[in-house]
N, C-alpha and C. Protein backbone atom coordinates (compact mmCIF):
# COMPACT_ATOMS: atom_id res chain seq x y z
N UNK A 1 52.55 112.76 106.96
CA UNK A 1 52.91 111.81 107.98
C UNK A 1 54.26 112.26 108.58
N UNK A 2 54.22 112.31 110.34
CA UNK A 2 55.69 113.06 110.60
C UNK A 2 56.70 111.79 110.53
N UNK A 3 57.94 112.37 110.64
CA UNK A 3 59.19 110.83 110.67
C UNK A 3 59.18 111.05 111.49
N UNK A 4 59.76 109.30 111.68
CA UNK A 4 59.90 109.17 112.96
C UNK A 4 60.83 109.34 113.57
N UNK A 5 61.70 109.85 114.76
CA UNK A 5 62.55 110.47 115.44
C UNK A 5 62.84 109.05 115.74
N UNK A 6 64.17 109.10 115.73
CA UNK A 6 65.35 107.75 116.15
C UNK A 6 66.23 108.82 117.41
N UNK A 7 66.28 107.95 118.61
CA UNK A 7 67.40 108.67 119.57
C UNK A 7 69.17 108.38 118.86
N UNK A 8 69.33 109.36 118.62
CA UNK A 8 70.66 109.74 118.28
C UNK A 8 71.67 109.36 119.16
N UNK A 9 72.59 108.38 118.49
CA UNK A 9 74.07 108.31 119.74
C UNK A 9 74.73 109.65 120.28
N UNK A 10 75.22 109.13 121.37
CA UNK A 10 76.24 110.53 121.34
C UNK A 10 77.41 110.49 120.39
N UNK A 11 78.22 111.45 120.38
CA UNK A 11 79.68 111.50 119.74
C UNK A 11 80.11 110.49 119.98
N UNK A 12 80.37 110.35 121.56
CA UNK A 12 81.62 109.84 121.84
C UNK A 12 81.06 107.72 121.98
N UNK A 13 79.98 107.74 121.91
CA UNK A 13 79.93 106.58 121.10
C UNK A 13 79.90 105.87 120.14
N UNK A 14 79.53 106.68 118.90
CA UNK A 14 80.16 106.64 117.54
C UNK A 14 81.60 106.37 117.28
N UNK A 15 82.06 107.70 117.76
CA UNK A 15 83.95 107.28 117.87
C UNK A 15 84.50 106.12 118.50
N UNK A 16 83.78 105.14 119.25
CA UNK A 16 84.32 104.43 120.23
C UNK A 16 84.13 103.05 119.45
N UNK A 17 82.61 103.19 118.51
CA UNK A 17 82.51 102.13 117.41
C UNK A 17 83.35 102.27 116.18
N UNK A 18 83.89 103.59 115.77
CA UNK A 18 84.46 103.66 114.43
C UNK A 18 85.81 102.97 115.14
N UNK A 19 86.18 103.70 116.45
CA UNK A 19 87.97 102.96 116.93
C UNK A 19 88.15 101.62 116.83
N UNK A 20 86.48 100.88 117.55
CA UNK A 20 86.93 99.50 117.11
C UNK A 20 86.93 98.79 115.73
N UNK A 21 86.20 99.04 114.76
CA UNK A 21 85.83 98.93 113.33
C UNK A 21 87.38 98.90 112.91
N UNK A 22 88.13 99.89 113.20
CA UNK A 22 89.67 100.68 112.47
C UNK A 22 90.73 99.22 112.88
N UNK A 23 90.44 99.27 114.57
CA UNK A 23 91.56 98.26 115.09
C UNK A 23 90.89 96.67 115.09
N UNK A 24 89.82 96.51 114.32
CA UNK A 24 89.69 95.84 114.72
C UNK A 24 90.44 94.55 113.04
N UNK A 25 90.54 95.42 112.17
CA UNK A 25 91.05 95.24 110.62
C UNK A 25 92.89 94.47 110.77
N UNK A 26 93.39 96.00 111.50
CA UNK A 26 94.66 95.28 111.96
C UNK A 26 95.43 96.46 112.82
N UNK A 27 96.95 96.52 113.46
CA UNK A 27 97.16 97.25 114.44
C UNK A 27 97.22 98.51 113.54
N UNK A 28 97.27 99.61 114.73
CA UNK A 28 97.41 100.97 113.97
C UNK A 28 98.25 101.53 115.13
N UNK A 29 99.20 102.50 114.26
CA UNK A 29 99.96 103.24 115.57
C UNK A 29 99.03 104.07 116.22
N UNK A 30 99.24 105.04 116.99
CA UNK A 30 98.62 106.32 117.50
C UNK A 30 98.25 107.15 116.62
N UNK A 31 99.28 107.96 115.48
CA UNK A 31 99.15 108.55 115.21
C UNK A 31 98.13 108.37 113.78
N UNK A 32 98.41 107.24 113.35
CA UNK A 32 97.15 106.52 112.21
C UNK A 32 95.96 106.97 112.86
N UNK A 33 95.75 106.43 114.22
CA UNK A 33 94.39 106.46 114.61
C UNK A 33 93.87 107.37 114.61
N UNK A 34 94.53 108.49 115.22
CA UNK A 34 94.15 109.82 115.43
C UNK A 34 93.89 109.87 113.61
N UNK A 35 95.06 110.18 112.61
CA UNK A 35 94.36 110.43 111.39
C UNK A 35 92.52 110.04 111.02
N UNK A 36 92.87 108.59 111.26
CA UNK A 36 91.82 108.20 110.44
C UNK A 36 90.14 108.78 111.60
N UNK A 37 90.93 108.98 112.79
CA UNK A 37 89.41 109.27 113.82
C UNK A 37 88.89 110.47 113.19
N UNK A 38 90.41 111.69 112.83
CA UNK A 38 89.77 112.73 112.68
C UNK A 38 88.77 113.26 111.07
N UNK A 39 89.21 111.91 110.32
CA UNK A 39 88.79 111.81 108.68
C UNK A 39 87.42 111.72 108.70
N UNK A 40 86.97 112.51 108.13
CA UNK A 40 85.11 112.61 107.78
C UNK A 40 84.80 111.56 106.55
N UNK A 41 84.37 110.71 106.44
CA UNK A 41 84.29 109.81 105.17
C UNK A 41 83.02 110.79 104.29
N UNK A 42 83.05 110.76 103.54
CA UNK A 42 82.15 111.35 102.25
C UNK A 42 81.96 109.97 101.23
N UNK A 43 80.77 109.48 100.67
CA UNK A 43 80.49 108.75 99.70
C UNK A 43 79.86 109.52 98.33
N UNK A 44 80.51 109.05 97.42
CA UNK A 44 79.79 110.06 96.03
C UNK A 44 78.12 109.72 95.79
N UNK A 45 77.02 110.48 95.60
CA UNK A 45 75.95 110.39 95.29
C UNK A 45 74.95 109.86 96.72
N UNK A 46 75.94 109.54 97.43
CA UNK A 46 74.96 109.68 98.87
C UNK A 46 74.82 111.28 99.97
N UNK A 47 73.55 111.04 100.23
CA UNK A 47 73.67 112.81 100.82
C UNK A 47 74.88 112.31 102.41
N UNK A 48 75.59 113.63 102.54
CA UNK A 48 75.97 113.73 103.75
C UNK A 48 75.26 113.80 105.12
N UNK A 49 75.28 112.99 105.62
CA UNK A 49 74.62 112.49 107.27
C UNK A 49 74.61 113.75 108.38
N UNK A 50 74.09 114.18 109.31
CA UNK A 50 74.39 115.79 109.89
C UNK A 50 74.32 114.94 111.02
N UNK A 51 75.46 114.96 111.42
CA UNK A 51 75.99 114.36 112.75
C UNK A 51 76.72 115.33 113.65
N UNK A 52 76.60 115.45 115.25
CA UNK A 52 77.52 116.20 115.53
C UNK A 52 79.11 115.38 115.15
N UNK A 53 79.93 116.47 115.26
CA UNK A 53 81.26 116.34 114.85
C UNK A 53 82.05 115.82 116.16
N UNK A 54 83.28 114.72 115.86
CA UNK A 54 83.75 114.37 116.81
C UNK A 54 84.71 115.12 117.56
N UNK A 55 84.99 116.20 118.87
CA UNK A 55 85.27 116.67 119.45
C UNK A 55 86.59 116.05 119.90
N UNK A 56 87.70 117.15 119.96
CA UNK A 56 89.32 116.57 119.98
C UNK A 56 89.68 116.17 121.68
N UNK A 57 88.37 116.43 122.63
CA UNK A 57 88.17 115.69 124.09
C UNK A 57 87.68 114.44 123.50
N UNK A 58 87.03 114.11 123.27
CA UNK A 58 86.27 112.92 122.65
C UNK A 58 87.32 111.84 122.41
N UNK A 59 88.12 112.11 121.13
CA UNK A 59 89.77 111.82 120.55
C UNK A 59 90.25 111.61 121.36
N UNK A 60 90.30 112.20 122.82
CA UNK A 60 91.21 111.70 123.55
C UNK A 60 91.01 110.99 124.73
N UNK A 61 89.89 110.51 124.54
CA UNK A 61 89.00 109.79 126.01
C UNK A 61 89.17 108.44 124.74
N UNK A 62 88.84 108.61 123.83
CA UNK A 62 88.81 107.20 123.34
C UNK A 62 90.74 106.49 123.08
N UNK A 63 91.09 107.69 122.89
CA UNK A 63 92.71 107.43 122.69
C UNK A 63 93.15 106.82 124.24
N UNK A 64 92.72 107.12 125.15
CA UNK A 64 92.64 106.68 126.84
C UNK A 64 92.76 105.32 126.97
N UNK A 65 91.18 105.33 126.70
CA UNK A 65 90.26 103.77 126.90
C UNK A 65 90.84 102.87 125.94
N UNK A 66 91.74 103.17 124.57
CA UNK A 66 92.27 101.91 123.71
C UNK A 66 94.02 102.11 124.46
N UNK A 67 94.23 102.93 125.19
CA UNK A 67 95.79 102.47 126.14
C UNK A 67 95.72 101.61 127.37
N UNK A 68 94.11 102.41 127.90
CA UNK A 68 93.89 101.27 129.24
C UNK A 68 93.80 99.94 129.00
N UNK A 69 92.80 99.50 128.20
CA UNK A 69 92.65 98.57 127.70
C UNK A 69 93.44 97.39 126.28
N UNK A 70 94.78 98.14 126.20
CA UNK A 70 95.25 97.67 125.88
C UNK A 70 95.34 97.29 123.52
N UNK A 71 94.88 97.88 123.79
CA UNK A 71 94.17 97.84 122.08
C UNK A 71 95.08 98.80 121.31
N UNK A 72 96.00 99.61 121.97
CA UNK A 72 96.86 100.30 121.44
C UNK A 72 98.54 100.33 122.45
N UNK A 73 99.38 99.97 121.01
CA UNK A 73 100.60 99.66 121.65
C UNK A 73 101.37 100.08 120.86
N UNK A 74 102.02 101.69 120.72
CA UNK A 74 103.51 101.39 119.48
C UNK A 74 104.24 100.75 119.62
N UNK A 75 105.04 100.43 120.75
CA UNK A 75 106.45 99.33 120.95
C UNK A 75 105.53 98.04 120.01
N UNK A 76 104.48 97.43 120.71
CA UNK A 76 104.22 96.35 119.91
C UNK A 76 103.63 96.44 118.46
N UNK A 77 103.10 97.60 117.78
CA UNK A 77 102.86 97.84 116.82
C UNK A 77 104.04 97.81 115.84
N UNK A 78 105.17 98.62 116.78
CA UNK A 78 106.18 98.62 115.73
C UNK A 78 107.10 96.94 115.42
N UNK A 79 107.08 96.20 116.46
CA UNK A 79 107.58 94.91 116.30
C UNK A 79 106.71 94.18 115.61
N UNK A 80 105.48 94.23 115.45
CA UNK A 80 104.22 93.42 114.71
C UNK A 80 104.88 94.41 112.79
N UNK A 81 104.89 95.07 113.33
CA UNK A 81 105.00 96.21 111.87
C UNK A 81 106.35 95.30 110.65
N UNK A 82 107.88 95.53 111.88
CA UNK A 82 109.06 94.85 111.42
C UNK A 82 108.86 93.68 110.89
N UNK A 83 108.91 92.40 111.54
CA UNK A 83 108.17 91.12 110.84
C UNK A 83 107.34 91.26 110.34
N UNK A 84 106.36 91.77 109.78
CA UNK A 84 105.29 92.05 108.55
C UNK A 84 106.32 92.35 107.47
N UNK A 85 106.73 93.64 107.30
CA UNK A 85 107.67 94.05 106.10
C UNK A 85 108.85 93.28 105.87
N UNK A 86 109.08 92.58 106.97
CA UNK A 86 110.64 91.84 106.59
C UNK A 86 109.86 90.54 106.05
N UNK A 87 108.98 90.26 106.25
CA UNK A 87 108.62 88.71 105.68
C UNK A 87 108.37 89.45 104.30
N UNK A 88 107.78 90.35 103.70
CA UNK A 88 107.44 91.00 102.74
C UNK A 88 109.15 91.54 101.76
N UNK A 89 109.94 90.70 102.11
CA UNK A 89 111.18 91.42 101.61
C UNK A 89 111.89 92.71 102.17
N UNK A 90 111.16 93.77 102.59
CA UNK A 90 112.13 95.16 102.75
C UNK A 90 113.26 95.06 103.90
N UNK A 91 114.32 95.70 103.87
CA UNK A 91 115.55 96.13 104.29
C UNK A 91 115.23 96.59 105.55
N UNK A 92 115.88 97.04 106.59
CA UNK A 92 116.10 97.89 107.89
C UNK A 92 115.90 99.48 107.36
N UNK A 93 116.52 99.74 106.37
CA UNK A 93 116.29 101.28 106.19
C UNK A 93 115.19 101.28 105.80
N UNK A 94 114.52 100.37 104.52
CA UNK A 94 113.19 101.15 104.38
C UNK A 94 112.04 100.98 105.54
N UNK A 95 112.16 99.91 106.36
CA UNK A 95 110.97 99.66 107.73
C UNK A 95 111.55 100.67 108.51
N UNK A 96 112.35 101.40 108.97
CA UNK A 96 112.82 102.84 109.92
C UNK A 96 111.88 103.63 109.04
N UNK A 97 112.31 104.04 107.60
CA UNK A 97 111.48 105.14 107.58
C UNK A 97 110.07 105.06 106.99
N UNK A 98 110.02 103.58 106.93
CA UNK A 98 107.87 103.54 107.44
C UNK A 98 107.36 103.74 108.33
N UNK A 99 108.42 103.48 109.36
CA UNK A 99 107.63 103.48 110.81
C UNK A 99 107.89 104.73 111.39
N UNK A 100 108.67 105.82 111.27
CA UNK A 100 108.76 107.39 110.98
C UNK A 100 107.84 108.09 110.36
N UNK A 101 107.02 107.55 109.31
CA UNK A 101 105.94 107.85 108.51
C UNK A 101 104.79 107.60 108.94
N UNK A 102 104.78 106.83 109.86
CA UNK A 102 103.02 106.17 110.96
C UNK A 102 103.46 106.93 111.82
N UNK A 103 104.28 107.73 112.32
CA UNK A 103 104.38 108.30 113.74
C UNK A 103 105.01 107.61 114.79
N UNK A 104 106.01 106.97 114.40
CA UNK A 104 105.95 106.02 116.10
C UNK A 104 107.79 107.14 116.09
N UNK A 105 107.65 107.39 117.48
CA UNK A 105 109.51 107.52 117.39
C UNK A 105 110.40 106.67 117.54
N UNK A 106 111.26 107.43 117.19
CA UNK A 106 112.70 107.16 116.83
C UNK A 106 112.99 106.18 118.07
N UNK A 107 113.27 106.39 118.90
CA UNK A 107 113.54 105.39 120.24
C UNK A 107 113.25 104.20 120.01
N UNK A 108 111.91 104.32 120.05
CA UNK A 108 110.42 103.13 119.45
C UNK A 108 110.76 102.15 118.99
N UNK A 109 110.99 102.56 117.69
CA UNK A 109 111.56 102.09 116.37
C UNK A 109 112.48 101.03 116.34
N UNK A 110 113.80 102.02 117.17
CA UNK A 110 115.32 101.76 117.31
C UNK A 110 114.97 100.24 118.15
N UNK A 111 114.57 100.51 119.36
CA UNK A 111 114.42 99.23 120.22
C UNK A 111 113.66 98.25 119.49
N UNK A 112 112.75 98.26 118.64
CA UNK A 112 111.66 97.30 118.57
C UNK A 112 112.91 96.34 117.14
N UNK A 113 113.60 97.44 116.13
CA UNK A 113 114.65 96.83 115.61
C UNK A 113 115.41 95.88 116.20
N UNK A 114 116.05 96.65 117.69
CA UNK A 114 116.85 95.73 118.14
C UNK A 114 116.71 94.49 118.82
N UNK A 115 115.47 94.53 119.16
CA UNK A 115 114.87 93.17 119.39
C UNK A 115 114.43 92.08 118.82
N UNK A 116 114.55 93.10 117.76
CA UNK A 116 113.62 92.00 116.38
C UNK A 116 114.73 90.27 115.72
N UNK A 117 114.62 89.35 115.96
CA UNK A 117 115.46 88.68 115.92
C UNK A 117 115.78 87.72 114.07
N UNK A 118 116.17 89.41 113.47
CA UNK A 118 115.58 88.93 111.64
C UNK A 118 117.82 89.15 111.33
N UNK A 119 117.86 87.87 110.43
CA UNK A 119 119.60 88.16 110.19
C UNK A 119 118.83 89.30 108.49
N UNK A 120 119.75 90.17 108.84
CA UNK A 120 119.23 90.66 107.70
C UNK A 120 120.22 90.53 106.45
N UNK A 121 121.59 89.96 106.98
CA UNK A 121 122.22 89.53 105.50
C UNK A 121 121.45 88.36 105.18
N UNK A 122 121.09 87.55 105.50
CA UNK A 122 120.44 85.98 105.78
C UNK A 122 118.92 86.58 104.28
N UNK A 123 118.25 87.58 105.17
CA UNK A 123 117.19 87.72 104.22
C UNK A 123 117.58 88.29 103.34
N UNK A 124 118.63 88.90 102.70
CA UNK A 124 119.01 90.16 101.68
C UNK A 124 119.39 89.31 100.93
N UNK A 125 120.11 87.44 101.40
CA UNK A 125 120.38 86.68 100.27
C UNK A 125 119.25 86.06 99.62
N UNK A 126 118.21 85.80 100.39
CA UNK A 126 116.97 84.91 100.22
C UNK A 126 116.36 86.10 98.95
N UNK A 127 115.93 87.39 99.11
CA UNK A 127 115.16 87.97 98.40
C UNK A 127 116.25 88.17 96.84
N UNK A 128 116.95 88.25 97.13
CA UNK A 128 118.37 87.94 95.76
C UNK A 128 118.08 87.12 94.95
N UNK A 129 117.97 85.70 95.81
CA UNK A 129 118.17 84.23 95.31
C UNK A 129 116.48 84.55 94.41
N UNK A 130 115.44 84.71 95.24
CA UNK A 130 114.40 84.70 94.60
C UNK A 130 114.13 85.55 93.47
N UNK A 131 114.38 86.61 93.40
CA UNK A 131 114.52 87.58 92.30
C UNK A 131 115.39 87.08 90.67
N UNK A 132 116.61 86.93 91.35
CA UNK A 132 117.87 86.85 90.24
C UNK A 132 118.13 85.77 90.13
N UNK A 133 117.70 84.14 90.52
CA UNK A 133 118.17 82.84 90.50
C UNK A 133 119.00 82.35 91.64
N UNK A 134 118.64 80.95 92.11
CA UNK A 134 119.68 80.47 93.02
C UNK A 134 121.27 80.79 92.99
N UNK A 135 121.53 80.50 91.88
CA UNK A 135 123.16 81.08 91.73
C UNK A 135 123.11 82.86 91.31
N UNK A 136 123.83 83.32 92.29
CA UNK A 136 123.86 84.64 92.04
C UNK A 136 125.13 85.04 91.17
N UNK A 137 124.89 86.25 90.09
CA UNK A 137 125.31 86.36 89.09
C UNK A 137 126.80 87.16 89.64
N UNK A 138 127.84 86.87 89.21
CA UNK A 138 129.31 87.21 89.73
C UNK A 138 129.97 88.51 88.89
N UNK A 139 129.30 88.44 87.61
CA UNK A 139 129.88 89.42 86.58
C UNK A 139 129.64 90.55 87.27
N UNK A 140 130.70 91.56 86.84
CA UNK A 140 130.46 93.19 87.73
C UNK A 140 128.84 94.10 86.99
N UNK A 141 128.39 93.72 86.23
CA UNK A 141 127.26 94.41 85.58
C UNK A 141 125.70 94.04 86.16
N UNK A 142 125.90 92.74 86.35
CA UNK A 142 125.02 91.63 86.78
C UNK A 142 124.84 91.66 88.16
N UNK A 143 125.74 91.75 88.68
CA UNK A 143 125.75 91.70 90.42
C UNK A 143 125.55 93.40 90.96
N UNK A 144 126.10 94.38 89.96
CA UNK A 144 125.40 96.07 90.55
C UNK A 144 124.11 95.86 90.56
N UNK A 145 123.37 95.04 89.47
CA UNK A 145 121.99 95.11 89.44
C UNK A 145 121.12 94.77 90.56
N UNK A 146 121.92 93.67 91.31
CA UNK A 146 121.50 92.72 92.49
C UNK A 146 121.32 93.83 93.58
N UNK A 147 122.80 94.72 93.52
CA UNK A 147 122.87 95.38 94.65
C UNK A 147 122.24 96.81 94.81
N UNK A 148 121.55 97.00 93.57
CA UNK A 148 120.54 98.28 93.46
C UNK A 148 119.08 98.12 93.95
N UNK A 149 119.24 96.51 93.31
CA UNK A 149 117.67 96.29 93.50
C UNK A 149 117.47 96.07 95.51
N UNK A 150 118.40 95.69 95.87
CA UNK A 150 118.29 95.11 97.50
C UNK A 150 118.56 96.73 98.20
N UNK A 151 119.18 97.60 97.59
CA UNK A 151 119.12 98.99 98.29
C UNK A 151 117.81 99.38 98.14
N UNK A 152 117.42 99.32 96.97
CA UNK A 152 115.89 99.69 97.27
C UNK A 152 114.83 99.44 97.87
N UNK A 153 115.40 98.00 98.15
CA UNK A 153 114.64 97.49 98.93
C UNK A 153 114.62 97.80 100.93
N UNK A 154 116.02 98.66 100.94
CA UNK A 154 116.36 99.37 102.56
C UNK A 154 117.09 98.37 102.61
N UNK A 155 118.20 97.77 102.29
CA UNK A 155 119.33 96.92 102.68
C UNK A 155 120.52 97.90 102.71
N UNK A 156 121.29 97.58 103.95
CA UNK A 156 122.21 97.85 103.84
C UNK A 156 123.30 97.87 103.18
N UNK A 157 124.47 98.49 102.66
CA UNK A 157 125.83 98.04 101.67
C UNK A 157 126.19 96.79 102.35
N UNK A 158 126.14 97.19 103.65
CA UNK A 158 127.24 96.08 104.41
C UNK A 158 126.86 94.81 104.16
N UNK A 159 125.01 94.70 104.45
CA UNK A 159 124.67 93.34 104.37
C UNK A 159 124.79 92.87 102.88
N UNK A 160 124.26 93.79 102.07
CA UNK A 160 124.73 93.15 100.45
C UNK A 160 125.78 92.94 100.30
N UNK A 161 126.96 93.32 100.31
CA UNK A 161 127.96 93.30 100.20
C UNK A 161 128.67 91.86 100.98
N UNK A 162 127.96 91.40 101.80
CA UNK A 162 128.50 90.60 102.89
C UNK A 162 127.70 88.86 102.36
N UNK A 163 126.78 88.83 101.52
CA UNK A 163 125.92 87.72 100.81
C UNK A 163 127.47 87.39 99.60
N UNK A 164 128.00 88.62 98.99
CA UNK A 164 129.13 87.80 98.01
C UNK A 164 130.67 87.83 98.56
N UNK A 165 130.79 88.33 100.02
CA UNK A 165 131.65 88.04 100.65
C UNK A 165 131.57 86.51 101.39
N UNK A 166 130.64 86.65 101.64
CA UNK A 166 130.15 84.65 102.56
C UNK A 166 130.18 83.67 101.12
N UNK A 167 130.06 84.20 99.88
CA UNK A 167 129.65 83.28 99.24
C UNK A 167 130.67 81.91 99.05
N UNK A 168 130.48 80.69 98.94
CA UNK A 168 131.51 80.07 98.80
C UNK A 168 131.00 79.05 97.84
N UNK A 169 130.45 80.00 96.82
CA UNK A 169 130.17 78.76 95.79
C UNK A 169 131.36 78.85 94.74
């Protein structure tokens, strides 16, 4: 008995369903997208599918159609990005060099920071208070600990430093 022949999509409609599938989860910079467009998924113990391969014209007609249409934005990716991680606790240094790590530039970045309307001594005390207790600990052993853990977190000296300078308990 012969199989039956199914009409095959093209490429560049496949790619245009995987782009929305990707964005449709949550934002992605450019350069994510491009990663994940150009990623071949493989499943263990399933045979591999013989598809044509998505063509780096293809990549960029769909990279087009999600700028025309609006579905791709770094400036707003990176401001959606900032308030995500700052509600999540992290510092200014460590959200710079996440968002250096998705691809967005430096410019990008810089502006979408400066717009971003987060006090970041304000949060560097909040994630303190929650960690180490409402009263923050004054002893010099006790309080390096405070101020290791909030560097790691991408806080600045200044702003740590500036939570037991304001303090007026």
């Amino acid at each position: 008995m012969p199989e039956p022949t199914t009409p095959r999509r093209n490429a560049y409609s496949r790619l245009l369903d995987k782009t929305t599938r990707i964005l449709a989860m949550r934002d992605h910079s450019e350069q994510e997208l491009r990663r994940k467009l150009l990623a071949q998924p493989t499943f263990p113990g399933k045979p591999k599918v013989e598809e044509d391969p998505f063509t780096a014209e293809d990549i960029e007609k769909v990279i087009a159609w999600c700028y025309e249409h609006h579905w791709l934005d770094d400036a707003q990716f990176a401001s959606r990005f900032i308030a995500s991680r700052a509600r999540k606790g992290y510092g200014p240094q460590r959200i710079r060099q996440e968002l250096q790590g998705k691809g967005i530039a430096r410019d990008t970045g810089e502006s979408a920071m400066l717009n971003c309307e987060i006090d970041w001594q304000e949060l560097a005390r909040e994630i303190a208070e929650r960690k180490f207790g409402e009263k923050l600990p004054t002893e010099w052993k006790e309080r390096a600990k405070v101020q290791r853990f909030l560097l790691y977190r991408g806080f600045f000296m200044e702003d740590i430093q500036g939570i037991y300078r304001n303090f007026s308990d």
